[in-house]
PDB file of N, CA and C in Angstrom:
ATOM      1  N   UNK A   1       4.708 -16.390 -64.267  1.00  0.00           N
ATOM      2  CA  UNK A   1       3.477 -15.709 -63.892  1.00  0.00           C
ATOM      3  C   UNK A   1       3.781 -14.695 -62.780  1.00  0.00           C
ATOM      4  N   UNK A   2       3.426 -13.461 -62.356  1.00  0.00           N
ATOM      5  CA  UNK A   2       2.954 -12.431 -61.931  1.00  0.00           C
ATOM      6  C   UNK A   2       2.619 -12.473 -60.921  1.00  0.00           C
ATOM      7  N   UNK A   3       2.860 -13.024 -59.997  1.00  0.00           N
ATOM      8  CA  UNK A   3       1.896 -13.045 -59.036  1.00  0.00           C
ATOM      9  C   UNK A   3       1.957 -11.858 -57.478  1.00  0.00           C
ATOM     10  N   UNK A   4       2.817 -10.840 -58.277  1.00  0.00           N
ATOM     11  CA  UNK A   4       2.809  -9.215 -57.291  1.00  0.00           C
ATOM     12  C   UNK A   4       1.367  -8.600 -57.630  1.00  0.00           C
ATOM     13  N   UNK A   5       0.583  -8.086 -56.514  1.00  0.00           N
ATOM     14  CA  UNK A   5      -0.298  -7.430 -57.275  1.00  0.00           C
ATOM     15  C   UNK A   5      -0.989  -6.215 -56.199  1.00  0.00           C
ATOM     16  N   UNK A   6      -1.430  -5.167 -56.924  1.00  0.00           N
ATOM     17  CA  UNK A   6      -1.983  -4.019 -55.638  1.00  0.00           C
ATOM     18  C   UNK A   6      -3.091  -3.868 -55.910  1.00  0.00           C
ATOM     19  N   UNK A   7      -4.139  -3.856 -54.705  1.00  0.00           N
ATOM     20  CA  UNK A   7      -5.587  -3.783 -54.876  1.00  0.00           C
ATOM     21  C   UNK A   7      -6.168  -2.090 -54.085  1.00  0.00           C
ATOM     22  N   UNK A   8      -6.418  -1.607 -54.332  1.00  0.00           N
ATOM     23  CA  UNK A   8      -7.084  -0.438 -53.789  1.00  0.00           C
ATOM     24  C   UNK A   8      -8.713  -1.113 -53.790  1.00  0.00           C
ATOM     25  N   UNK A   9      -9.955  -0.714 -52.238  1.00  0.00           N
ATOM     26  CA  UNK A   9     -10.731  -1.528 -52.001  1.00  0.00           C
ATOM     27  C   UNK A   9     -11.154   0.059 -51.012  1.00  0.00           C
ATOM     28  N   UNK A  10     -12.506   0.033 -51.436  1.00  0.00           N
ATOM     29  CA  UNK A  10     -13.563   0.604 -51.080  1.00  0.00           C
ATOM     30  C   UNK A  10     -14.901   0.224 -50.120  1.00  0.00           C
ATOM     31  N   UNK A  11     -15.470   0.111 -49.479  1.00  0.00           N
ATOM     32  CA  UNK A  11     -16.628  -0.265 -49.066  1.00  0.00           C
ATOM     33  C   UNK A  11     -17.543   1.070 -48.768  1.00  0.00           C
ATOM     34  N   UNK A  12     -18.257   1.184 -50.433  1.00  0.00           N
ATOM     35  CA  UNK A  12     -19.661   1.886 -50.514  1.00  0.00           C
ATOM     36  C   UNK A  12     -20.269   2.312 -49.296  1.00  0.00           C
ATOM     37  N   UNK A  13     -20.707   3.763 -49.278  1.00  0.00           N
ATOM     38  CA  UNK A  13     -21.525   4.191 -48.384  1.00  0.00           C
ATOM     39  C   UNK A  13     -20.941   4.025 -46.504  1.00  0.00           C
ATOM     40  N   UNK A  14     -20.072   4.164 -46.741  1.00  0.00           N
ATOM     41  CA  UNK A  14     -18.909   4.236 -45.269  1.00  0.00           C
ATOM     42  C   UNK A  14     -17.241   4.456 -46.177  1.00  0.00           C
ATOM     43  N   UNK A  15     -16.985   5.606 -44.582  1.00  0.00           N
ATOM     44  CA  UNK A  15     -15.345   5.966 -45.072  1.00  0.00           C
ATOM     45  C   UNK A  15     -14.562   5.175 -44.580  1.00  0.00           C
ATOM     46  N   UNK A  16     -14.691   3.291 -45.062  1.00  0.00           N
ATOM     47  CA  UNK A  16     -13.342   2.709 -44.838  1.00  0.00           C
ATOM     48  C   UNK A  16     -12.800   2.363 -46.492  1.00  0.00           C
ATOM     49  N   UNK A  17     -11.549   2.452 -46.463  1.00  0.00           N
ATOM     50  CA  UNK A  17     -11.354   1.960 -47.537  1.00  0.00           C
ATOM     51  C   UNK A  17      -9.931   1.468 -47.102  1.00  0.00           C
ATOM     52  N   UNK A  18      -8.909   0.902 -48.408  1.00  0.00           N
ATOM     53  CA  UNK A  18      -7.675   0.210 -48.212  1.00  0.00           C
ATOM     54  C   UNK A  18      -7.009   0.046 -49.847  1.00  0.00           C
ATOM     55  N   UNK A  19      -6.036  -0.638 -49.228  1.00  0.00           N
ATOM     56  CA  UNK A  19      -5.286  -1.237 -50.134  1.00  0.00           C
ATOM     57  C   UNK A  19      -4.436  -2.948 -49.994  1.00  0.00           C
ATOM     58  N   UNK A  20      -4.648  -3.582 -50.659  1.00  0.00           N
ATOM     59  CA  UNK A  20      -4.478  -5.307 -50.385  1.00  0.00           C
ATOM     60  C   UNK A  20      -3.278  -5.312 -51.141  1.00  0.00           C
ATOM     61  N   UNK A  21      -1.935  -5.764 -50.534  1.00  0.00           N
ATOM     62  CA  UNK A  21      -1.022  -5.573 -51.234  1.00  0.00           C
ATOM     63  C   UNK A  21      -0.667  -7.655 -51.252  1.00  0.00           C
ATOM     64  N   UNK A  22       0.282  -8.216 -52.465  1.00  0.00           N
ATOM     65  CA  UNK A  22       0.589  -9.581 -52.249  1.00  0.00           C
ATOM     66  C   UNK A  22       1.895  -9.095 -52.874  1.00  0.00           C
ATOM     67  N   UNK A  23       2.799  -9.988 -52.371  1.00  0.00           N
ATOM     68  CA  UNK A  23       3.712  -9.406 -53.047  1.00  0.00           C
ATOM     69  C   UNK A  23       4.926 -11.151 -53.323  1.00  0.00           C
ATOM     70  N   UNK A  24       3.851 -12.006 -53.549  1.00  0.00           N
ATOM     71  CA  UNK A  24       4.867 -13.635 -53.947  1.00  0.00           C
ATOM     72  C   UNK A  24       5.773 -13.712 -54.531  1.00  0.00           C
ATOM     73  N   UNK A  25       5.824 -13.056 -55.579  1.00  0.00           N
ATOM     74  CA  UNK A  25       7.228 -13.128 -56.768  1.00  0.00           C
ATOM     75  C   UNK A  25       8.620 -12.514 -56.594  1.00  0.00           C
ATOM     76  N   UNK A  26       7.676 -11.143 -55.805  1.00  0.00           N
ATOM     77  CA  UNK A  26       8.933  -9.762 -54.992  1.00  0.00           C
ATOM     78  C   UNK A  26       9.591 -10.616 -54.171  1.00  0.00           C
ATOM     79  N   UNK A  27       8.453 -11.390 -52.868  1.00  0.00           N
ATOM     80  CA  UNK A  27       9.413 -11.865 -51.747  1.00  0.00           C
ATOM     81  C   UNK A  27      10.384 -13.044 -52.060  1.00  0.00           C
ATOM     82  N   UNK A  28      10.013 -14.017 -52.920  1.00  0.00           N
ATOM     83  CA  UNK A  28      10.850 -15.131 -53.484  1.00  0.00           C
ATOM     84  C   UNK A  28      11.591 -14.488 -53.886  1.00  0.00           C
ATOM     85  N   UNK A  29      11.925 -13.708 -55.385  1.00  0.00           N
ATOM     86  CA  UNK A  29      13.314 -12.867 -55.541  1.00  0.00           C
ATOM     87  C   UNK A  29      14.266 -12.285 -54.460  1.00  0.00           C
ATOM     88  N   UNK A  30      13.631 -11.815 -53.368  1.00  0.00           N
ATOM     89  CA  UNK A  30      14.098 -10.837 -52.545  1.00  0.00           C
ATOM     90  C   UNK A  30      15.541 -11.862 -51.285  1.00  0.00           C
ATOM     91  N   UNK A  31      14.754 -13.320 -51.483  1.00  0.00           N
ATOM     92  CA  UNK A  31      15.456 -13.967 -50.527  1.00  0.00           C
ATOM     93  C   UNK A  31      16.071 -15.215 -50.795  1.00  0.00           C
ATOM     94  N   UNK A  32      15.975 -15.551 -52.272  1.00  0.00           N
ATOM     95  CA  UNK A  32      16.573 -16.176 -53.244  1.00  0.00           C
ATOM     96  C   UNK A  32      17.761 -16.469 -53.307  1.00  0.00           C
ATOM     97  N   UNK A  33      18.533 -15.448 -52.506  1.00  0.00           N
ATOM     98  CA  UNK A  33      19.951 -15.620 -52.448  1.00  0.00           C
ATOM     99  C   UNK A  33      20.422 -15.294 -51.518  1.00  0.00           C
ATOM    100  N   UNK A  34      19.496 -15.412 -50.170  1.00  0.00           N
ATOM    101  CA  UNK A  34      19.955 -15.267 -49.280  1.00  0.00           C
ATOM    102  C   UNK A  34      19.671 -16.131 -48.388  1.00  0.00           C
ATOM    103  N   UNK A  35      20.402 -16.565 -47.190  1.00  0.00           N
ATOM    104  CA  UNK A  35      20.201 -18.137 -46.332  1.00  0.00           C
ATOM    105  C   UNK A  35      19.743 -17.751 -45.005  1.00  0.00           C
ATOM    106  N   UNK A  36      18.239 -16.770 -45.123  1.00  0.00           N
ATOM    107  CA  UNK A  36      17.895 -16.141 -43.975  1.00  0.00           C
ATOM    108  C   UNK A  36      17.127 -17.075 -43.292  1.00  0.00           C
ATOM    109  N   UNK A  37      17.285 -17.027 -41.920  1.00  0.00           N
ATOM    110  CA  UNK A  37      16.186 -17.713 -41.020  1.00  0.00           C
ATOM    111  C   UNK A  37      14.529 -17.681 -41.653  1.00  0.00           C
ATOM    112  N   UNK A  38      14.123 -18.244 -40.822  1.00  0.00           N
ATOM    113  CA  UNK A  38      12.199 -18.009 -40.811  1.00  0.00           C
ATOM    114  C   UNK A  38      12.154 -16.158 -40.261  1.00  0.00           C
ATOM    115  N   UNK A  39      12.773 -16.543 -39.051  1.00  0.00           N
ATOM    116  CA  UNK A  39      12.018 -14.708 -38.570  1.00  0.00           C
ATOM    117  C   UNK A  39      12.265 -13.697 -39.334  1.00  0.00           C
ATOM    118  N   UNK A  40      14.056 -14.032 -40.050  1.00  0.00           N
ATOM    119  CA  UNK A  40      13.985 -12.793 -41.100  1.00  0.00           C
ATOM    120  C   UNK A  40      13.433 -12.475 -42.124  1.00  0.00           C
ATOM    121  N   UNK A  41      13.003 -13.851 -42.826  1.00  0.00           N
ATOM    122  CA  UNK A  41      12.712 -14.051 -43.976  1.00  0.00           C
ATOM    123  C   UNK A  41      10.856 -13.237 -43.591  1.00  0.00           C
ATOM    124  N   UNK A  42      10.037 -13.538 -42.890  1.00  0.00           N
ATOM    125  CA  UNK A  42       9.425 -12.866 -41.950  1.00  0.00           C
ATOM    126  C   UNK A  42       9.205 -11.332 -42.039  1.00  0.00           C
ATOM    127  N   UNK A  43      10.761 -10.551 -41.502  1.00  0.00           N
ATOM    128  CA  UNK A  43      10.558  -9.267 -41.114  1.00  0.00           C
ATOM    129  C   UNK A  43      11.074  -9.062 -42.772  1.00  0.00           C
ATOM    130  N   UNK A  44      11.572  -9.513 -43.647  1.00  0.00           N
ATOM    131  CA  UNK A  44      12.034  -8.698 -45.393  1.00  0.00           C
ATOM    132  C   UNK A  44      10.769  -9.100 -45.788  1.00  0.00           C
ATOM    133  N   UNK A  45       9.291 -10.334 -45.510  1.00  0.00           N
ATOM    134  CA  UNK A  45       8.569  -9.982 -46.523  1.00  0.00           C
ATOM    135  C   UNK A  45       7.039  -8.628 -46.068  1.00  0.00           C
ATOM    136  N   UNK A  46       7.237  -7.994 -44.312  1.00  0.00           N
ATOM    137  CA  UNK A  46       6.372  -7.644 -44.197  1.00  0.00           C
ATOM    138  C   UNK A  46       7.230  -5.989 -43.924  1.00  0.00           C
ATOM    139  N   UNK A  47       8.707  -5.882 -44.284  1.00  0.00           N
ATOM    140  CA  UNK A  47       8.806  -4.548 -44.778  1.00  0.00           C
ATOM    141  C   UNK A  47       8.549  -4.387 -45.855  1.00  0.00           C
ATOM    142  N   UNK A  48       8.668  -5.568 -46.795  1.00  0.00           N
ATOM    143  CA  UNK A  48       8.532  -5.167 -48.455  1.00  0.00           C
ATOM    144  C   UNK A  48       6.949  -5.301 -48.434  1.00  0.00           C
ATOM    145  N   UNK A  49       6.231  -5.412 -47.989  1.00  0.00           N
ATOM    146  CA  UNK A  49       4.998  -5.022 -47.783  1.00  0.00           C
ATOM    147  C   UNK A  49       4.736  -3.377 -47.321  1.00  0.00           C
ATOM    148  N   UNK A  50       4.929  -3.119 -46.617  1.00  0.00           N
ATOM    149  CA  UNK A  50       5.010  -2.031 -45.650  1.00  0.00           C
ATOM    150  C   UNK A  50       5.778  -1.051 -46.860  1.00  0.00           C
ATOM    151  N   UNK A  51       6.248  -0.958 -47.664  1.00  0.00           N
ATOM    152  CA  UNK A  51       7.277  -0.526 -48.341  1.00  0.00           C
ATOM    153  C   UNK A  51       6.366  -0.279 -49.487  1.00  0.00           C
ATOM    154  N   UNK A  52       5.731  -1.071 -50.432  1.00  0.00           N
ATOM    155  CA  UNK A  52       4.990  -1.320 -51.481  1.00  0.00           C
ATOM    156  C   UNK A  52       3.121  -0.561 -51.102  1.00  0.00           C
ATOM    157  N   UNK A  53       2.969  -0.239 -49.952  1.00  0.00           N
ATOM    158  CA  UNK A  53       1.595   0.222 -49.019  1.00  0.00           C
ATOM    159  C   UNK A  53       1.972   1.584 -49.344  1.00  0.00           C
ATOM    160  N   UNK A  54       3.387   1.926 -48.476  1.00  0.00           N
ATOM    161  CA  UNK A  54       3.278   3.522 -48.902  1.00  0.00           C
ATOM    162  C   UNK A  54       3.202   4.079 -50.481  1.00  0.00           C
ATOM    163  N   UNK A  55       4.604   3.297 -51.160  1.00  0.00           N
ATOM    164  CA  UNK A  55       4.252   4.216 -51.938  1.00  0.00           C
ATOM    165  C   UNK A  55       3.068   3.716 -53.173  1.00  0.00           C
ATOM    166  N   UNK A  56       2.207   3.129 -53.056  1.00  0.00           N
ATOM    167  CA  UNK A  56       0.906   3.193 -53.520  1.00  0.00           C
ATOM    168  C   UNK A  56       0.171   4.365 -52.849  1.00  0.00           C
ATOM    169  N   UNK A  57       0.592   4.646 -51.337  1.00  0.00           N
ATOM    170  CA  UNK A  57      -0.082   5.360 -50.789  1.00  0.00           C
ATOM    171  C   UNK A  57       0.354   7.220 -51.383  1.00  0.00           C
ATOM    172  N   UNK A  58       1.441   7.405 -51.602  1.00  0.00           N
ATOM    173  CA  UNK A  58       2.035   8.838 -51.684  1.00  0.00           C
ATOM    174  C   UNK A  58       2.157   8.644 -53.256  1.00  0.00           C
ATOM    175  N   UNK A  59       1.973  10.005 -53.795  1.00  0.00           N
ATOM    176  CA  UNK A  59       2.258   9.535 -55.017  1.00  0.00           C
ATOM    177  C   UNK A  59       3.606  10.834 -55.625  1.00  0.00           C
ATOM    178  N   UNK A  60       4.194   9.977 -56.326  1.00  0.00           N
ATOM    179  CA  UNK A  60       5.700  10.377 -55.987  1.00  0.00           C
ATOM    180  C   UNK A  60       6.346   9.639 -57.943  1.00  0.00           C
ATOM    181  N   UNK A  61       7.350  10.248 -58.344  1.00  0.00           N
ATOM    182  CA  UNK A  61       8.678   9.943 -59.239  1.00  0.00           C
ATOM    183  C   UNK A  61       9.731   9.332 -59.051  1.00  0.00           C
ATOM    184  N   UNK A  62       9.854   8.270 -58.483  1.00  0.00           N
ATOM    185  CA  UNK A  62      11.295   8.149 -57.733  1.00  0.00           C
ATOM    186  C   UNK A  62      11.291   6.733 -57.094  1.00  0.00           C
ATOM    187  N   UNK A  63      11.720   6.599 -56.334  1.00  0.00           N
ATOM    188  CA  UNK A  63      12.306   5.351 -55.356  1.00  0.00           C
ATOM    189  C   UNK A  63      12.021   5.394 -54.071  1.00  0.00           C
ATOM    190  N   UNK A  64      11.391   4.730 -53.438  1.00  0.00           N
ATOM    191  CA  UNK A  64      10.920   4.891 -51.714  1.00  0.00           C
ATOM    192  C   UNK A  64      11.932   4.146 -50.855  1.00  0.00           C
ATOM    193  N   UNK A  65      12.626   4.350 -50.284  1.00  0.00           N
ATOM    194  CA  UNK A  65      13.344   3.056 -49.635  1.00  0.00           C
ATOM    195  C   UNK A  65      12.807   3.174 -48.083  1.00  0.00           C
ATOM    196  N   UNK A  66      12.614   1.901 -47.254  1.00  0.00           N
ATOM    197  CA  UNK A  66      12.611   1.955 -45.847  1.00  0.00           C
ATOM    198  C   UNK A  66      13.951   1.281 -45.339  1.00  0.00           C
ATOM    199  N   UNK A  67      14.401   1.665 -44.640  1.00  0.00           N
ATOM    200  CA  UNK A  67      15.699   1.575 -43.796  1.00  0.00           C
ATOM    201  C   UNK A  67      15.358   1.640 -42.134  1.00  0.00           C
ATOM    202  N   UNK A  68      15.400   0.196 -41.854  1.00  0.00           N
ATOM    203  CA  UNK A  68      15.558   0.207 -40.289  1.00  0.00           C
ATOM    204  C   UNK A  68      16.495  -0.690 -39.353  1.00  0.00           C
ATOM    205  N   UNK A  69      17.000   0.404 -38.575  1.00  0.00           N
ATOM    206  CA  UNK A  69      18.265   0.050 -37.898  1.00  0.00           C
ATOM    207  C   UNK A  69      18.318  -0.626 -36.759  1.00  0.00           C
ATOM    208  N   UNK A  70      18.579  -1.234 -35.866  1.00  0.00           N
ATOM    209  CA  UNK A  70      18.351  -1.650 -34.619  1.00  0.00           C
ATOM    210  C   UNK A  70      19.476  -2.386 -33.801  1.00  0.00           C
ATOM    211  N   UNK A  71      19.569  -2.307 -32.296  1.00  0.00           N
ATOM    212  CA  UNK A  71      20.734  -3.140 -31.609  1.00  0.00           C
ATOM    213  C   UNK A  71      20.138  -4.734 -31.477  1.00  0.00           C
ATOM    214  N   UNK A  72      19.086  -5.053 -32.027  1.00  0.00           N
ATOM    215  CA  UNK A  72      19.034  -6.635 -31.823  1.00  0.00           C
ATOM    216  C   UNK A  72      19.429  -7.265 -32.777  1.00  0.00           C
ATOM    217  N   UNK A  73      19.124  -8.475 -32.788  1.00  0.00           N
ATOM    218  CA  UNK A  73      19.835  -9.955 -33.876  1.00  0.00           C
ATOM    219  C   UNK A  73      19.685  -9.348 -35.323  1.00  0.00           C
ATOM    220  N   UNK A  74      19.154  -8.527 -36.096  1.00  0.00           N
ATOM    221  CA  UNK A  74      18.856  -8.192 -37.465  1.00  0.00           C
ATOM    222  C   UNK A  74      19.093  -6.286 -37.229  1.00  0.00           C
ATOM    223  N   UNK A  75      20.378  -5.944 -37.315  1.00  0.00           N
ATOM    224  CA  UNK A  75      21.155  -4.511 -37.153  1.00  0.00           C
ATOM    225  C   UNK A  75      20.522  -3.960 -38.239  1.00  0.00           C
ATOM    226  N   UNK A  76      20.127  -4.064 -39.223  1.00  0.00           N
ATOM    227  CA  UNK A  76      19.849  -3.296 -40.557  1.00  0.00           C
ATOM    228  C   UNK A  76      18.669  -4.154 -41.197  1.00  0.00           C
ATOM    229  N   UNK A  77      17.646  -3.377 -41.943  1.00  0.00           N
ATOM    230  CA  UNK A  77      16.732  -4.167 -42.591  1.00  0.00           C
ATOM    231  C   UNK A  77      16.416  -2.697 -43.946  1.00  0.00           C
ATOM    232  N   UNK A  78      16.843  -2.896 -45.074  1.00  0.00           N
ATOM    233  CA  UNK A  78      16.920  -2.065 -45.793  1.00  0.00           C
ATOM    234  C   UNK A  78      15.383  -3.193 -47.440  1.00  0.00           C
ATOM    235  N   UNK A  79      14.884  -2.174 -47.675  1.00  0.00           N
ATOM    236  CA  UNK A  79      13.880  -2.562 -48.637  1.00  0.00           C
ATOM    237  C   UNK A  79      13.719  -1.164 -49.554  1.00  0.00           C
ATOM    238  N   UNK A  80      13.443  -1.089 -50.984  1.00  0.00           N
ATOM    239  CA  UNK A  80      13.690   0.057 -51.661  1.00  0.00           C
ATOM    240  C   UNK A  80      12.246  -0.853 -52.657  1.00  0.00           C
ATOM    241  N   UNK A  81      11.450   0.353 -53.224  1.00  0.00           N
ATOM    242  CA  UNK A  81      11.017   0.135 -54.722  1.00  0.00           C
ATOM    243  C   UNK A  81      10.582   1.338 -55.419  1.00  0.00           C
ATOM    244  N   UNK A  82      10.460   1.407 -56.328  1.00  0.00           N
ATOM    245  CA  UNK A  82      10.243   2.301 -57.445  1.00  0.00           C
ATOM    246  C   UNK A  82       8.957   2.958 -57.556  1.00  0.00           C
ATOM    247  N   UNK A  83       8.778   4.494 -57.911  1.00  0.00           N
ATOM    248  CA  UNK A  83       7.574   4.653 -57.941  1.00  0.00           C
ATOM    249  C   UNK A  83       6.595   3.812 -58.833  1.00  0.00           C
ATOM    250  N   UNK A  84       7.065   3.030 -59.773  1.00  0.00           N
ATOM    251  CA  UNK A  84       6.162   2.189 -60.634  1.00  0.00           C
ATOM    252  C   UNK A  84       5.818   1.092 -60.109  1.00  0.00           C
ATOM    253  N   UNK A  85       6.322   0.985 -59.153  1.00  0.00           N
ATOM    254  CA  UNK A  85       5.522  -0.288 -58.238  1.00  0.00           C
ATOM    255  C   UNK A  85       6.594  -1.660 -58.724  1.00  0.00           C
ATOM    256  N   UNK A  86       5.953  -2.753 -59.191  1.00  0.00           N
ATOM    257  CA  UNK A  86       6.599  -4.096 -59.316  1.00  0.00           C
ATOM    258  C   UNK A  86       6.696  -3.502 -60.732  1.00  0.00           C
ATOM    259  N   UNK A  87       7.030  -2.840 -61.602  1.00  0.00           N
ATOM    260  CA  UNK A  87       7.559  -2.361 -62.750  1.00  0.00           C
ATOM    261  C   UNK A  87       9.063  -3.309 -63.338  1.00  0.00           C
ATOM    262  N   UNK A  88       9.779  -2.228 -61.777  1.00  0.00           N
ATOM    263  CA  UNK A  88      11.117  -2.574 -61.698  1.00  0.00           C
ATOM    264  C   UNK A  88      11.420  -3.555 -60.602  1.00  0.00           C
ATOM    265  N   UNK A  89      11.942  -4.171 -60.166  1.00  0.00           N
ATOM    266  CA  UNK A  89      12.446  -5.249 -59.492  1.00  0.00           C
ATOM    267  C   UNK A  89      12.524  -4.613 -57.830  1.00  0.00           C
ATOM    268  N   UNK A  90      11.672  -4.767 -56.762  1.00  0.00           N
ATOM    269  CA  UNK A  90      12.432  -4.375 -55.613  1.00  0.00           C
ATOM    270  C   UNK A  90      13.141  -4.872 -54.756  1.00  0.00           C
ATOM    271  N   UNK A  91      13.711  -4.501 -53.965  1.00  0.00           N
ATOM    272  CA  UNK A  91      14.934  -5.154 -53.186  1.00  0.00           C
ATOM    273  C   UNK A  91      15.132  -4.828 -52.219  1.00  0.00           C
ATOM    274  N   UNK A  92      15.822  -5.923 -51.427  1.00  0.00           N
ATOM    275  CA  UNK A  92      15.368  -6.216 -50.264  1.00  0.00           C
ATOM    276  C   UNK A  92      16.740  -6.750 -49.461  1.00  0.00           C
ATOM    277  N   UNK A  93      17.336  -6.241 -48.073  1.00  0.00           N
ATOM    278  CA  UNK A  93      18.688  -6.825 -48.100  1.00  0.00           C
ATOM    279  C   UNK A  93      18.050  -6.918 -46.332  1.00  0.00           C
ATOM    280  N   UNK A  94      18.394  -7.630 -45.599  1.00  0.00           N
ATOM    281  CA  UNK A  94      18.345  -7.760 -44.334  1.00  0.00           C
ATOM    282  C   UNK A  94      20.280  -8.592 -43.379  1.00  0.00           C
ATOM    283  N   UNK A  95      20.703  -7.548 -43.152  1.00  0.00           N
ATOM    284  CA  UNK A  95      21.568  -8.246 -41.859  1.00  0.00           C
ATOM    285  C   UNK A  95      21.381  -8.100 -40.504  1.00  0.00           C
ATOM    286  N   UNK A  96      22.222  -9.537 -40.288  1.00  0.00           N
ATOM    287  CA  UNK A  96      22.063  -9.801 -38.713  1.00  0.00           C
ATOM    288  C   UNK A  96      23.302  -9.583 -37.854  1.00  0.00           C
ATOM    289  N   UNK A  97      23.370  -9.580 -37.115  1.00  0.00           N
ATOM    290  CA  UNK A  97      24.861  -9.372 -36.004  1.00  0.00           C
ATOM    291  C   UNK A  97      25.287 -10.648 -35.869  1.00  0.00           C
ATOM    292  N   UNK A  98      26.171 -10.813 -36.007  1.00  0.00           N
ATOM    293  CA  UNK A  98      27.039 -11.959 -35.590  1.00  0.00           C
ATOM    294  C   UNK A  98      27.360 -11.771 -33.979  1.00  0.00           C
ATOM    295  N   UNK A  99      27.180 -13.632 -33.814  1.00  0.00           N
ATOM    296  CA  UNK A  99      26.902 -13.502 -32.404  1.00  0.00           C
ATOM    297  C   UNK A  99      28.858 -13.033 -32.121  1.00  0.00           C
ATOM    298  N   UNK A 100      28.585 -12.751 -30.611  1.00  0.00           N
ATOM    299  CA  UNK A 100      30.163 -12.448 -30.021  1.00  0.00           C
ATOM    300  C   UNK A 100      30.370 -10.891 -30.497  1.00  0.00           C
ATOM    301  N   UNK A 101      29.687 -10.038 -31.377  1.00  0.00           N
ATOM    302  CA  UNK A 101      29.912  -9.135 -31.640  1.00  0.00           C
ATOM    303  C   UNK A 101      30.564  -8.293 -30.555  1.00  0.00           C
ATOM    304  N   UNK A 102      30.394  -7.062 -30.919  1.00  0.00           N
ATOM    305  CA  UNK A 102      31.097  -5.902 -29.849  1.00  0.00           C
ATOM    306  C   UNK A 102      29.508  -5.784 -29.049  1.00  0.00           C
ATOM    307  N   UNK A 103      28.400  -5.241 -30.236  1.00  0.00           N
ATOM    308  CA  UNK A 103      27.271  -4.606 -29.713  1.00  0.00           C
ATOM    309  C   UNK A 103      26.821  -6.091 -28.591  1.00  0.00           C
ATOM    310  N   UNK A 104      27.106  -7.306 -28.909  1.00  0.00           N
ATOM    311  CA  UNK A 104      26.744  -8.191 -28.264  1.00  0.00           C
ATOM    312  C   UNK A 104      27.008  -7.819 -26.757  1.00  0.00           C
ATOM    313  N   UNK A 105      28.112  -7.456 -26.708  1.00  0.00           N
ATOM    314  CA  UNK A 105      29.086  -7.391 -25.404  1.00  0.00           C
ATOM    315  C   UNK A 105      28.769  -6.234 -24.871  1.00  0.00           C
ATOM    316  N   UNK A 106      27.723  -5.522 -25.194  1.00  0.00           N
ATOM    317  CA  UNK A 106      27.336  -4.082 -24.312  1.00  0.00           C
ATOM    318  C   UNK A 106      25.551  -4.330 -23.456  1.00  0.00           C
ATOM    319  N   UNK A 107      25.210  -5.564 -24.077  1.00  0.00           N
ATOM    320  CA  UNK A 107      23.981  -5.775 -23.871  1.00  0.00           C
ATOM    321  C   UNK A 107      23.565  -6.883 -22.591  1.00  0.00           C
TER     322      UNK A 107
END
């Protein structure tokens, strides 16, 4: 069962509107094979959120990826999906620094 799904949401007679994104099936695939903590597991399912928002939001041919870099415990957090949405499979890779690193040793 399906259970990715995108809602676009209106409320009549006022300019708020949105989009309700779930994304259960994406984030289980996404970390399935990977032996991430709680916090990461965390920050891969609310970029692949964040990821799946835009491009519902832009409308586009192609592949969106978000890529974010950083000097703390999780150096890279990379998430990609397709303009067709949960069509194609998106993906999701998150690393962390190993402690003792170099960057460790500047901080």
């Amino acid at each position: 069962m399906n259970t990715n799904c995108l809602r676009r949401f209106l409320f009549e007679n006022s300019r708020i509107r949105g989009v309700l994104v779930s994304i259960d099936e994406t984030f289980r695939t996404a970390i399935e094979r990977h032996a991430y903590p709680e916090p990461v597991r965390n920050l891969v399912g609310e970029a692949l959120s964040a990821t799946a928002l835009l491009a519902a939001t832009i409308k586009f041919d192609g592949s969106l990826a978000l890529r974010v870099q950083s000097d703390g415990p999780v150096n890279l957090l990379v998430t990609q999906i397709s303009g067709d949405r949960f069509a194609s499979r998106p993906r999701a890779l998150a690393r962390r620094r190993r402690a003792g690193s170099a960057a460790d040793a500047h901080r």
